[in-house]
Protein backbone atom coordinates (compact mmCIF):
# COMPACT_ATOMS: atom_id res chain seq x y z
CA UNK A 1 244.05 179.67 24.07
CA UNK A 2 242.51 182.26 26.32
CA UNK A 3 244.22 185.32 26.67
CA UNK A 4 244.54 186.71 30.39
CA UNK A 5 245.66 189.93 31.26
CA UNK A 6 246.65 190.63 34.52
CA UNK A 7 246.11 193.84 37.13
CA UNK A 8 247.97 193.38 40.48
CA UNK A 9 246.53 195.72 43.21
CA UNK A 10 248.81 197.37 45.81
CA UNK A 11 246.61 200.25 48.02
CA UNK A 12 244.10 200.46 45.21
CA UNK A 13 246.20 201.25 42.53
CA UNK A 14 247.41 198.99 39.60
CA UNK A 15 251.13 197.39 39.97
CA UNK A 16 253.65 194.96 38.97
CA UNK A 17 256.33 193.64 40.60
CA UNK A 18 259.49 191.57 39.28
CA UNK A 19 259.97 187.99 41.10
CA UNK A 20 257.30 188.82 43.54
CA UNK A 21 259.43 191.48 44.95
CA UNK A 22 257.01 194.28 46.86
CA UNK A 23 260.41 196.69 46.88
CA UNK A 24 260.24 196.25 43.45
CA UNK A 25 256.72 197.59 42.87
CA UNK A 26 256.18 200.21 40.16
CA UNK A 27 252.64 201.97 39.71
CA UNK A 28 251.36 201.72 36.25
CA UNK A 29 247.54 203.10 36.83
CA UNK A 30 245.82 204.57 39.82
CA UNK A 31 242.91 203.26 38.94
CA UNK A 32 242.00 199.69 38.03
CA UNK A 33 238.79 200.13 36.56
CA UNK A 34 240.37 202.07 33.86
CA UNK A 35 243.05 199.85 32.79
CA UNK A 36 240.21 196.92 33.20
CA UNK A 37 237.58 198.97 30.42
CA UNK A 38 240.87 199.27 27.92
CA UNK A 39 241.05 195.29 28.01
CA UNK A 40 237.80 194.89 27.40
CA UNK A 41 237.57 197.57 24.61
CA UNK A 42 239.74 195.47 22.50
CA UNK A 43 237.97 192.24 22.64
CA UNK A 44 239.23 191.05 26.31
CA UNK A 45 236.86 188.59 28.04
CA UNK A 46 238.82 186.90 31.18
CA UNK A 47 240.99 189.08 33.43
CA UNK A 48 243.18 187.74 36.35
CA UNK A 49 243.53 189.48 39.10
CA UNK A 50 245.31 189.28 42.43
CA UNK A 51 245.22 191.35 45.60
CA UNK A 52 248.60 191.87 46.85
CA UNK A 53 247.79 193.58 49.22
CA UNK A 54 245.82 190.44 50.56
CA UNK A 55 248.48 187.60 49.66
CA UNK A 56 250.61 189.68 52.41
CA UNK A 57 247.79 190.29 55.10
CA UNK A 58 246.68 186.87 54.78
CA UNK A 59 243.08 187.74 54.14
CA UNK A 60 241.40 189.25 51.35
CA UNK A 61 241.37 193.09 51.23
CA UNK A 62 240.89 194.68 47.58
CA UNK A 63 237.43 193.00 47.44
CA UNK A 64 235.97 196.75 46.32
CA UNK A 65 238.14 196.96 43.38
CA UNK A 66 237.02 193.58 42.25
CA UNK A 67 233.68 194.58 42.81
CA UNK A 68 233.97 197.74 40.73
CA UNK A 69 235.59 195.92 37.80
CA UNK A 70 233.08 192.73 37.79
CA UNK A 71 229.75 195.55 37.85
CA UNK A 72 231.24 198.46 35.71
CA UNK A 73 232.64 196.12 33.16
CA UNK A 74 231.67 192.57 31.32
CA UNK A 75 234.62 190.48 32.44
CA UNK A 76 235.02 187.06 33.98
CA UNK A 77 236.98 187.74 36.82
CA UNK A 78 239.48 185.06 38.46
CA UNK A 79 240.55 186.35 41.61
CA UNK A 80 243.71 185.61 43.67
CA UNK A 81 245.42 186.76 46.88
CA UNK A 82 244.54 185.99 50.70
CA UNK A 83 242.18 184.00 50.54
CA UNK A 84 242.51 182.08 53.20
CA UNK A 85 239.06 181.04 54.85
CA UNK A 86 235.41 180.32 53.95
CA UNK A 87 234.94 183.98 54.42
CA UNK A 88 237.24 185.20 52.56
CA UNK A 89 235.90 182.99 49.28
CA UNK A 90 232.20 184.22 50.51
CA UNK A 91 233.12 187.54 50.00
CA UNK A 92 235.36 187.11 46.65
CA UNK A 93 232.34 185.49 45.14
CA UNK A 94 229.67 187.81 46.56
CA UNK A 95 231.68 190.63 44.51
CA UNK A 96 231.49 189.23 41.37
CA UNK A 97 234.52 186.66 41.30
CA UNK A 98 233.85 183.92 38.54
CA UNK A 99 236.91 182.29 39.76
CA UNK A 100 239.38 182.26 42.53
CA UNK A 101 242.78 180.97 43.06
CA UNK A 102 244.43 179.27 45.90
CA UNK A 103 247.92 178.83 45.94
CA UNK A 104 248.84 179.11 49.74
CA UNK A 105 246.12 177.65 51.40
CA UNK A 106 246.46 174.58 48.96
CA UNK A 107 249.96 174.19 50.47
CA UNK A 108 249.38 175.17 54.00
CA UNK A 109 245.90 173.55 54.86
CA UNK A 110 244.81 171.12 52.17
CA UNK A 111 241.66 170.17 53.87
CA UNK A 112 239.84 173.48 53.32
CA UNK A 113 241.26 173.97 49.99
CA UNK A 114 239.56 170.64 49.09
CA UNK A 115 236.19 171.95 50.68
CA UNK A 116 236.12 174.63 48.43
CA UNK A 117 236.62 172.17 45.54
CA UNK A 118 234.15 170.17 46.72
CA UNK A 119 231.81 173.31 47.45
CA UNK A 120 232.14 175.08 44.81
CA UNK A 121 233.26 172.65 41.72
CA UNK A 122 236.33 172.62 39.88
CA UNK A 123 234.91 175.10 37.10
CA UNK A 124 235.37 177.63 40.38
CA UNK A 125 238.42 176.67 41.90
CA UNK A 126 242.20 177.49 40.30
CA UNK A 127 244.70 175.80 42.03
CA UNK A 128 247.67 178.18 42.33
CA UNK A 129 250.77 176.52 41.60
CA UNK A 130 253.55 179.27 41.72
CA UNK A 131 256.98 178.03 42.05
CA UNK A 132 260.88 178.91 42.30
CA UNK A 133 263.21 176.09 41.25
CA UNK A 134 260.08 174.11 40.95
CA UNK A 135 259.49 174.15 44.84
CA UNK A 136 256.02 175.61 45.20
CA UNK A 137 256.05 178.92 46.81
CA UNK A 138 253.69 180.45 49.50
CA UNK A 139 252.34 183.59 50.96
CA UNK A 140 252.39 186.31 48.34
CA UNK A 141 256.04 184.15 47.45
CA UNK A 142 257.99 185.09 50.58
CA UNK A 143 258.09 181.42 51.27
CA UNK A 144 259.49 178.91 49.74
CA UNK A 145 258.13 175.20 50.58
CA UNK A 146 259.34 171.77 50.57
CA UNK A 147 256.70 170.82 47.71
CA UNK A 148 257.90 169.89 43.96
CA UNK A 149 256.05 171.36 41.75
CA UNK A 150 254.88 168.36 39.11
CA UNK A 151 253.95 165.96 41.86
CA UNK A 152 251.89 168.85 43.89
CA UNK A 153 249.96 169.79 40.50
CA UNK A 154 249.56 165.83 40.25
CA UNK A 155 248.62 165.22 43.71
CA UNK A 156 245.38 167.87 43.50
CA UNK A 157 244.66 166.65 39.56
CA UNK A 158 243.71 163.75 41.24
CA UNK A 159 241.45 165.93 43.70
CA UNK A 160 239.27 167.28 41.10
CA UNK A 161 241.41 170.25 39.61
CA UNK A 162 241.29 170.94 36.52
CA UNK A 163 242.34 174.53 36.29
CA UNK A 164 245.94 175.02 36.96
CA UNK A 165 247.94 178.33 36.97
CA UNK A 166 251.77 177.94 37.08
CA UNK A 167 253.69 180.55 37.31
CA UNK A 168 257.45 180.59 37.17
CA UNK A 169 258.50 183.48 40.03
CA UNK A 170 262.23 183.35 38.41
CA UNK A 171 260.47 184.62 35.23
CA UNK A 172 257.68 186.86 36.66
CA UNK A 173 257.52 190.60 35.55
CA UNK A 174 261.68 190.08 34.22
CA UNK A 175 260.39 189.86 30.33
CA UNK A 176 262.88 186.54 29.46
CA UNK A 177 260.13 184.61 27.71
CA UNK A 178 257.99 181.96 29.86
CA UNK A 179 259.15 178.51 31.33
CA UNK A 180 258.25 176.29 27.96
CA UNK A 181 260.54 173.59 29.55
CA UNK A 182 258.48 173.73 32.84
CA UNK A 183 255.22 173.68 31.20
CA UNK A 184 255.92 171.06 28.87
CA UNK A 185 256.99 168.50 31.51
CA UNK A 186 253.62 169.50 33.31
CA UNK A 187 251.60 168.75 30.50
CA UNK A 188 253.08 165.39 29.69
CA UNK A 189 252.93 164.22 33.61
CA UNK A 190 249.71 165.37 34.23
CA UNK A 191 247.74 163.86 30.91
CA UNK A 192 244.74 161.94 32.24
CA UNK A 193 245.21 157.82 32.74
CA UNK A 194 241.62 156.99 32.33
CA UNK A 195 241.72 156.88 36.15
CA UNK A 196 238.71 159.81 36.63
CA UNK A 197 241.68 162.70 36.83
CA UNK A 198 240.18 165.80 35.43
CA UNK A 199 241.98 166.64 32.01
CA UNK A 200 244.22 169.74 33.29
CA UNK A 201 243.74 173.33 32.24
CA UNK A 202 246.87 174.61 32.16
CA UNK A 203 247.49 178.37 32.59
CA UNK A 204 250.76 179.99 31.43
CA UNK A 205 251.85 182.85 33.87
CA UNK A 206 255.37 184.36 34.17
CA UNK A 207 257.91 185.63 31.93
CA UNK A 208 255.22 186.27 28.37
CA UNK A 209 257.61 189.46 26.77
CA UNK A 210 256.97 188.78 22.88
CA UNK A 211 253.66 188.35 20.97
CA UNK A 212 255.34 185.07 19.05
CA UNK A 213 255.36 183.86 22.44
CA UNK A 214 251.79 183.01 22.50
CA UNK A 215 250.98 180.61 19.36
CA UNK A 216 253.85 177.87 20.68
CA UNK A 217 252.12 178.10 24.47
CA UNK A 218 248.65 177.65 22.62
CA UNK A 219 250.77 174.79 20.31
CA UNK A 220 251.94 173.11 23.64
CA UNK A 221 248.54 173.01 25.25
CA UNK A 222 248.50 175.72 27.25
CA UNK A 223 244.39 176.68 27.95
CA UNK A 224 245.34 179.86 29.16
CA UNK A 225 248.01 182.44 29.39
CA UNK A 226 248.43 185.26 31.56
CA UNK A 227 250.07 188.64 30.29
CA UNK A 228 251.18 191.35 32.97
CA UNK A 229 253.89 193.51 32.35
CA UNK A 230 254.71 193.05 28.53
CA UNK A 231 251.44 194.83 28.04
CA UNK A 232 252.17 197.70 30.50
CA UNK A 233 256.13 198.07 29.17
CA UNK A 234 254.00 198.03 25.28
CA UNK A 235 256.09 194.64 24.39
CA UNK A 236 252.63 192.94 23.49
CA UNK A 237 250.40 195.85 22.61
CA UNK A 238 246.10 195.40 22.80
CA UNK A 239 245.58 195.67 19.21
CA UNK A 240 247.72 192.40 18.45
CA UNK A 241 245.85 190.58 21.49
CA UNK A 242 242.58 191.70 20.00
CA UNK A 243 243.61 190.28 16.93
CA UNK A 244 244.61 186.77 18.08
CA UNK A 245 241.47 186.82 19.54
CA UNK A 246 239.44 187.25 16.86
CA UNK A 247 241.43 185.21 14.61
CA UNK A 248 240.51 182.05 16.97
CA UNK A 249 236.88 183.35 17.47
């Protein structure tokens, strides 16, 4: 299971928030790049990360932070936040994004969301599938929608996604442990039929607080999981990520 550490970005500087909540934002580093180099010092490979700042302007904005981090250091960067138009993926890519995620624009126009898949493959496109009470939400999570979860993950499976990343906004940044539950029930409805579905990449995001958390995602099926705050409060410290890694190098 890949591990994915996470940097939020809020006017440049490194963030987290708890349940999506922007009055809840607390600075952890000033400067990205830095907290970027320490991941990949101990063996780090993928990092996730998402421009708050855009998912509320509706268009991408931290572009020259990802930039920075894909050029000063050796990670593959999946990108998230605003993205919104052909432009705005243009641009993510053109500074060094080896992935991007679309959670809102999947939601609120399908058509260019499918495009992109279409464009640029399903090795390039995440499908964002963040959700409260299972109803996927939208626009940085200030909006809830009328879509369920499972059948929306479904629905674009059958699109051509294969990488999925779910994350569970009741759990996000509140260190409870992660939705097992949720991603169990994922994994079992989305298995493929032998119908040409892609076989779903399932990324954990939400809630990760304890390092024992991690083998029973990996046990479930989880490809991926993303770790934000557990590593910034020193629940999960880099030396015990480093060793996972290496352990299932």
């Amino acid at each position: 299971m890949r591990i994915i550490p996470a940097i939020d970005i809020i006017d440049g500087k490194c963030v987290r928030l708890s349940k999506g909540d922007y009055d809840t934002k607390k600075v952890y580093n000033e400067h990205p790049l830095e907290v970027a180099k320490q991941f990949e010092d101990h063996g780090i490979t993928h990092l996730h990360l998402v421009d708050l700042d855009g998912a509320k302007s509706k268009h991408i904005v931290n572009h020259a932070i990802l930039e920075q981090i894909a050029v000063k250091t050796q990670l593959k960067v999946d990108f998230g936040g605003g993205l919104k138009t052909d432009e705005d993926l243009k641009i993510a890519f053109e500074n060094g994004a080896n992935q991007v995620t679309g959670g809102s624009i999947a939601v609120k126009d399908p058509n260019t969301f499918k495009s992109w898949l279409t464009k640029y493959g399903s090795e390039k496109i995440i499908l964002g599938a963040d959700a409260n009470n299972e109803k996927i939400a939208v626009s940085g999570w200030l909006e809830e929608s009328d879509q369920e979860l499972i059948p929306f993950i479904k629905s674009y499976q059958k699109e051509g996604v294969s990488y999925v990343i779910c994350t569970d906004i009741s759990k996000d940044g509140m260190l409870e442990g992660p939705s097992f539950d949720v991603y169990k029930r994922i994994l079992a409805a989305c298995e493929t039929t032998g119908t040409g579905d892609q076989k779903l990449q399932l990324i954990a995001s939400g809630g990760i607080s304890t390092f024992e958390e991690l083998p029973k995602l990996a046990a479930m099926g989880c490809e991926g999981t993303i770790i934000g705050k557990a590593i910034y409060e020193n629940r999960i410290s880099l030396k015990q990520l480093e060793n996972y890694i290496l352990q299932g190098a």
